[in-house]
N, C-alpha and C. Protein backbone atom coordinates (compact mmCIF):
# COMPACT_ATOMS: atom_id res chain seq x y z
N UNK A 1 -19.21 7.35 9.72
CA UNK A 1 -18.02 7.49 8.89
C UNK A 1 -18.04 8.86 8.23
N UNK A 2 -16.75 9.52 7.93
CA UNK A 2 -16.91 10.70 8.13
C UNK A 2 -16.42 10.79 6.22
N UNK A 3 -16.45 12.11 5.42
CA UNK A 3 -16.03 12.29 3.88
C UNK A 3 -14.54 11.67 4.00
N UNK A 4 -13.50 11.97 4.97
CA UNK A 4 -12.60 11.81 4.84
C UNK A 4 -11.62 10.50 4.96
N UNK A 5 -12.41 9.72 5.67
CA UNK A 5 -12.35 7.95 5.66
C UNK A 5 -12.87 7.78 4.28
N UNK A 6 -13.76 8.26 3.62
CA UNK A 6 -14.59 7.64 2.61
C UNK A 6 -13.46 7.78 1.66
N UNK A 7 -12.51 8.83 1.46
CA UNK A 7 -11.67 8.80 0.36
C UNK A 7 -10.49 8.26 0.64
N UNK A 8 -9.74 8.25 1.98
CA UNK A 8 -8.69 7.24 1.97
C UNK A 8 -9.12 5.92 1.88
N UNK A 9 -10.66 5.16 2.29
CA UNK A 9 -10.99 4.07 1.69
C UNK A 9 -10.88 4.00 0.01
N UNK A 10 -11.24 4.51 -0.27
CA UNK A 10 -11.58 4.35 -1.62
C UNK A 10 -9.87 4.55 -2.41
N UNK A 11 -9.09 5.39 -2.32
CA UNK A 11 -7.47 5.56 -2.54
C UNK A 11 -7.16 4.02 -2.37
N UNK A 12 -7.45 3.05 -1.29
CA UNK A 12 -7.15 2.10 -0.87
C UNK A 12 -7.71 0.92 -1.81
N UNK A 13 -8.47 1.52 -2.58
CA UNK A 13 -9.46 0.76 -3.11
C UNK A 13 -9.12 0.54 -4.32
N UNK A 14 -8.28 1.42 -4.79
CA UNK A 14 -7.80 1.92 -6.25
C UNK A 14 -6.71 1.81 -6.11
N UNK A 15 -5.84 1.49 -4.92
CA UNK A 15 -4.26 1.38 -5.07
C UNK A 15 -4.70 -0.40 -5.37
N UNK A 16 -4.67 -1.26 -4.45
CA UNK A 16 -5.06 -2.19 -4.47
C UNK A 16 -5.48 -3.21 -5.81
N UNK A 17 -6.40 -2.31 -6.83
CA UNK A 17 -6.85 -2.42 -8.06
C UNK A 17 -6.09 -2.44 -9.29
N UNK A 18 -4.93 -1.42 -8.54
CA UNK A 18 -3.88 -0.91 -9.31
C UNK A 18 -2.92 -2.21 -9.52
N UNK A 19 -2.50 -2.28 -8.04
CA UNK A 19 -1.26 -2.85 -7.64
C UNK A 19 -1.23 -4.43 -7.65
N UNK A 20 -2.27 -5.24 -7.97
CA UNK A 20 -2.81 -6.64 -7.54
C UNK A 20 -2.24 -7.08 -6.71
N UNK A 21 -2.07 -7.15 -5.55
CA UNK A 21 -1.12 -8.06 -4.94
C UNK A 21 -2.00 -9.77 -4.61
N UNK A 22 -1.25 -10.03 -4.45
CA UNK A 22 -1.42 -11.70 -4.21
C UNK A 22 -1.58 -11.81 -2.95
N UNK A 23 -1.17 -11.49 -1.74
CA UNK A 23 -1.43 -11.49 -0.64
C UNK A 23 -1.50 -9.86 0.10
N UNK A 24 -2.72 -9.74 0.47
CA UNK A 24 -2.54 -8.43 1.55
C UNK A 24 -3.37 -8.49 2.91
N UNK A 25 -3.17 -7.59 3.49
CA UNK A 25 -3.70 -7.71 5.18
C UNK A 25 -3.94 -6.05 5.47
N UNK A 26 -5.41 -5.82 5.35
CA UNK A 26 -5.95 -4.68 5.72
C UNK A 26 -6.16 -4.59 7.27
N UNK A 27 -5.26 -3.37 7.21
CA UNK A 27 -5.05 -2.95 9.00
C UNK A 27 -5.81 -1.26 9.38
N UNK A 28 -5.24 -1.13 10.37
CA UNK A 28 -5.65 0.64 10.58
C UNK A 28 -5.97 1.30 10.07
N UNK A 29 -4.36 1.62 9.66
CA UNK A 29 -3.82 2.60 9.08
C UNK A 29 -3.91 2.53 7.41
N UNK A 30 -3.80 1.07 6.73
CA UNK A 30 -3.80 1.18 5.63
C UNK A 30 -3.69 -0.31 4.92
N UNK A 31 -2.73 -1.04 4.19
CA UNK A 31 -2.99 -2.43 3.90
C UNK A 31 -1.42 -3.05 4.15
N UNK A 32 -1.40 -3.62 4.13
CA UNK A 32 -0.11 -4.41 4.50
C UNK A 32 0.10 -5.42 3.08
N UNK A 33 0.87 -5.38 2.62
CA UNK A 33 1.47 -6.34 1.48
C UNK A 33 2.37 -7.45 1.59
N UNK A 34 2.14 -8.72 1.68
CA UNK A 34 2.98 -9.53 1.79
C UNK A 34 3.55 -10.44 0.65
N UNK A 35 4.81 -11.09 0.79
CA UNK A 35 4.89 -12.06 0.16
C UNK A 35 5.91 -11.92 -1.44
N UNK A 36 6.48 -10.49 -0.87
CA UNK A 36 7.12 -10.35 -2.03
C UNK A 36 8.40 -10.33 -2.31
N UNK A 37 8.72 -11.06 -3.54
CA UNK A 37 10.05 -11.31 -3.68
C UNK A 37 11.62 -10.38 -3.91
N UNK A 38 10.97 -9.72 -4.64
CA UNK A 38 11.69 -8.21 -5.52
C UNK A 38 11.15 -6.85 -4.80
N UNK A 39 11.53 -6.95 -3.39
CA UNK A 39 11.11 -5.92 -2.85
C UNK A 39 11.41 -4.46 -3.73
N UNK A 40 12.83 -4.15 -3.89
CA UNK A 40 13.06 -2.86 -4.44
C UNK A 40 11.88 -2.45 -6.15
N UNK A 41 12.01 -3.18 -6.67
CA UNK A 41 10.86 -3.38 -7.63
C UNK A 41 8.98 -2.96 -7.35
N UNK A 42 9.13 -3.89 -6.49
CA UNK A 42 7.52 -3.98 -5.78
C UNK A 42 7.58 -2.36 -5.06
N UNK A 43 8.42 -1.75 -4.57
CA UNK A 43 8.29 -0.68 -3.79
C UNK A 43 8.36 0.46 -4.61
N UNK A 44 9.30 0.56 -6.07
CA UNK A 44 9.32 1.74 -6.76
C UNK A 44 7.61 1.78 -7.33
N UNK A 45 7.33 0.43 -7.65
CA UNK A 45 6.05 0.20 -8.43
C UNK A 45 4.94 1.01 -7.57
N UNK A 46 4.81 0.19 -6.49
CA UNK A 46 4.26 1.20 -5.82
C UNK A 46 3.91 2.85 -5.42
N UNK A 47 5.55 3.32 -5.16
CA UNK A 47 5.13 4.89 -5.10
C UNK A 47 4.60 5.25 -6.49
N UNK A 48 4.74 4.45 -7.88
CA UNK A 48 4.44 5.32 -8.86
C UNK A 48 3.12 4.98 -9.11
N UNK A 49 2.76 4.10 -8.71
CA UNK A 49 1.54 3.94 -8.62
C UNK A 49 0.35 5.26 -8.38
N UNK A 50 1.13 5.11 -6.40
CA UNK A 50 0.61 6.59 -5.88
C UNK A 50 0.63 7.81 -6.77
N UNK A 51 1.79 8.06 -6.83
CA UNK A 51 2.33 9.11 -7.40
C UNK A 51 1.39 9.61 -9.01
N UNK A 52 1.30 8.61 -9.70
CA UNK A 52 0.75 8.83 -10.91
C UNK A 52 -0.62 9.23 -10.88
N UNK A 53 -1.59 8.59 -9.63
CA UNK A 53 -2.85 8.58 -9.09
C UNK A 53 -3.06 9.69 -8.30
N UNK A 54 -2.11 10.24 -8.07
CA UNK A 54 -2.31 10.99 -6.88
C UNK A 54 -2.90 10.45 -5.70
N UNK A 55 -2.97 9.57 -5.12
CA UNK A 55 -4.07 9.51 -3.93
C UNK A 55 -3.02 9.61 -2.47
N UNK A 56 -3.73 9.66 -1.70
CA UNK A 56 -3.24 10.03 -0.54
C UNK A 56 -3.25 8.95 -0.10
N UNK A 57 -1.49 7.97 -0.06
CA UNK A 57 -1.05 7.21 0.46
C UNK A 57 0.08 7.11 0.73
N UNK A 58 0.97 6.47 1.62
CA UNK A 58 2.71 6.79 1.70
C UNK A 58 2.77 5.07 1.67
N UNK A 59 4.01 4.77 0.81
CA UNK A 59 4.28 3.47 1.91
C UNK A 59 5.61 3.76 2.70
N UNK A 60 5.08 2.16 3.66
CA UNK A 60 6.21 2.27 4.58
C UNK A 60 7.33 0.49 4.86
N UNK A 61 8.31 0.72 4.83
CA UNK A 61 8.82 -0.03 4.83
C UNK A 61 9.98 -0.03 6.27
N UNK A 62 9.80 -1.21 6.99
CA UNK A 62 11.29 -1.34 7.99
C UNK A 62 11.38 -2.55 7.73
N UNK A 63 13.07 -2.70 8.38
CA UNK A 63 13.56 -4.01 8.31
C UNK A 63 13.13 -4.81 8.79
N UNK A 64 11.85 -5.17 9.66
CA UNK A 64 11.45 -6.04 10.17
C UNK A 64 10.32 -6.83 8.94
N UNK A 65 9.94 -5.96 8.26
CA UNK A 65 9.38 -6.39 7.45
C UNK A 65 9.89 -6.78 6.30
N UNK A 66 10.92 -7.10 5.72
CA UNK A 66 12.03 -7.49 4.80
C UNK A 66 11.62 -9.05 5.21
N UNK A 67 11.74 -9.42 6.26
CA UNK A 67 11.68 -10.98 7.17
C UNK A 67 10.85 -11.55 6.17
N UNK A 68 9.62 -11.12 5.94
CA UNK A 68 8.27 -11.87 5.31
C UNK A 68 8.30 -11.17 4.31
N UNK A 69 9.13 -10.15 3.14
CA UNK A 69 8.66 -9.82 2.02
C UNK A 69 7.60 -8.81 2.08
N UNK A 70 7.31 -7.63 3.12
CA UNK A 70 6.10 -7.16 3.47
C UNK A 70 6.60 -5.67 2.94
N UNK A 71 5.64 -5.15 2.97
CA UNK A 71 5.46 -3.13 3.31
C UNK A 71 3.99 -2.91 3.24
N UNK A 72 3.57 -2.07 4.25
CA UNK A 72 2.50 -1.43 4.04
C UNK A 72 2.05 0.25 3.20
N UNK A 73 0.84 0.59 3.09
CA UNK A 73 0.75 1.42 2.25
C UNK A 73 -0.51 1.96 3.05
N UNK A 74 -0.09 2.95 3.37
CA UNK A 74 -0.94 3.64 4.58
C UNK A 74 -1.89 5.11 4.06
N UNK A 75 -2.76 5.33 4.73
CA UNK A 75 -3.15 6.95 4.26
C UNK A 75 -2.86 7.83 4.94
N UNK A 76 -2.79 8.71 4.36
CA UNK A 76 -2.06 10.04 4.99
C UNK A 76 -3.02 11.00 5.84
């Protein structure tokens, strides 16, 4: 494992900490969030999350994921 996994783990580690979610699903690229009701809410929360933290994460949202209440939050 190389320095640079070690800190988008750890970003991941601290968004997560940040963000509590109730349900998530760690993938690839980053974590997947499910289960949420107030998407537009849950999603501003999120970038400011990032944003305030600085860490190197984007989320991402498509309409397929609206279906289940989802977005993921990936590293950059």
């Amino acid at each position: 494992m190389n320095i640079e996994q070690t800190q988008h783990n750890e970003d991941l580690k601290t968004f997560i900490e940040k963000f509590d979610p109730k349900k998530y699903k760690m993938t690839k690229a980053g974590v997947e969030i499910r289960g949420i009701n107030d998407m537009y809410r849950n999603l501003m929360h999120a970038r400011t999350i990032i944003a305030n933290l600085e860490l190197n994460l984007t989320v991402v949202h498509t309409a397929d994921m609206l279906s289940y209440g989802g977005f993921q939050v990936n590293t950059i």
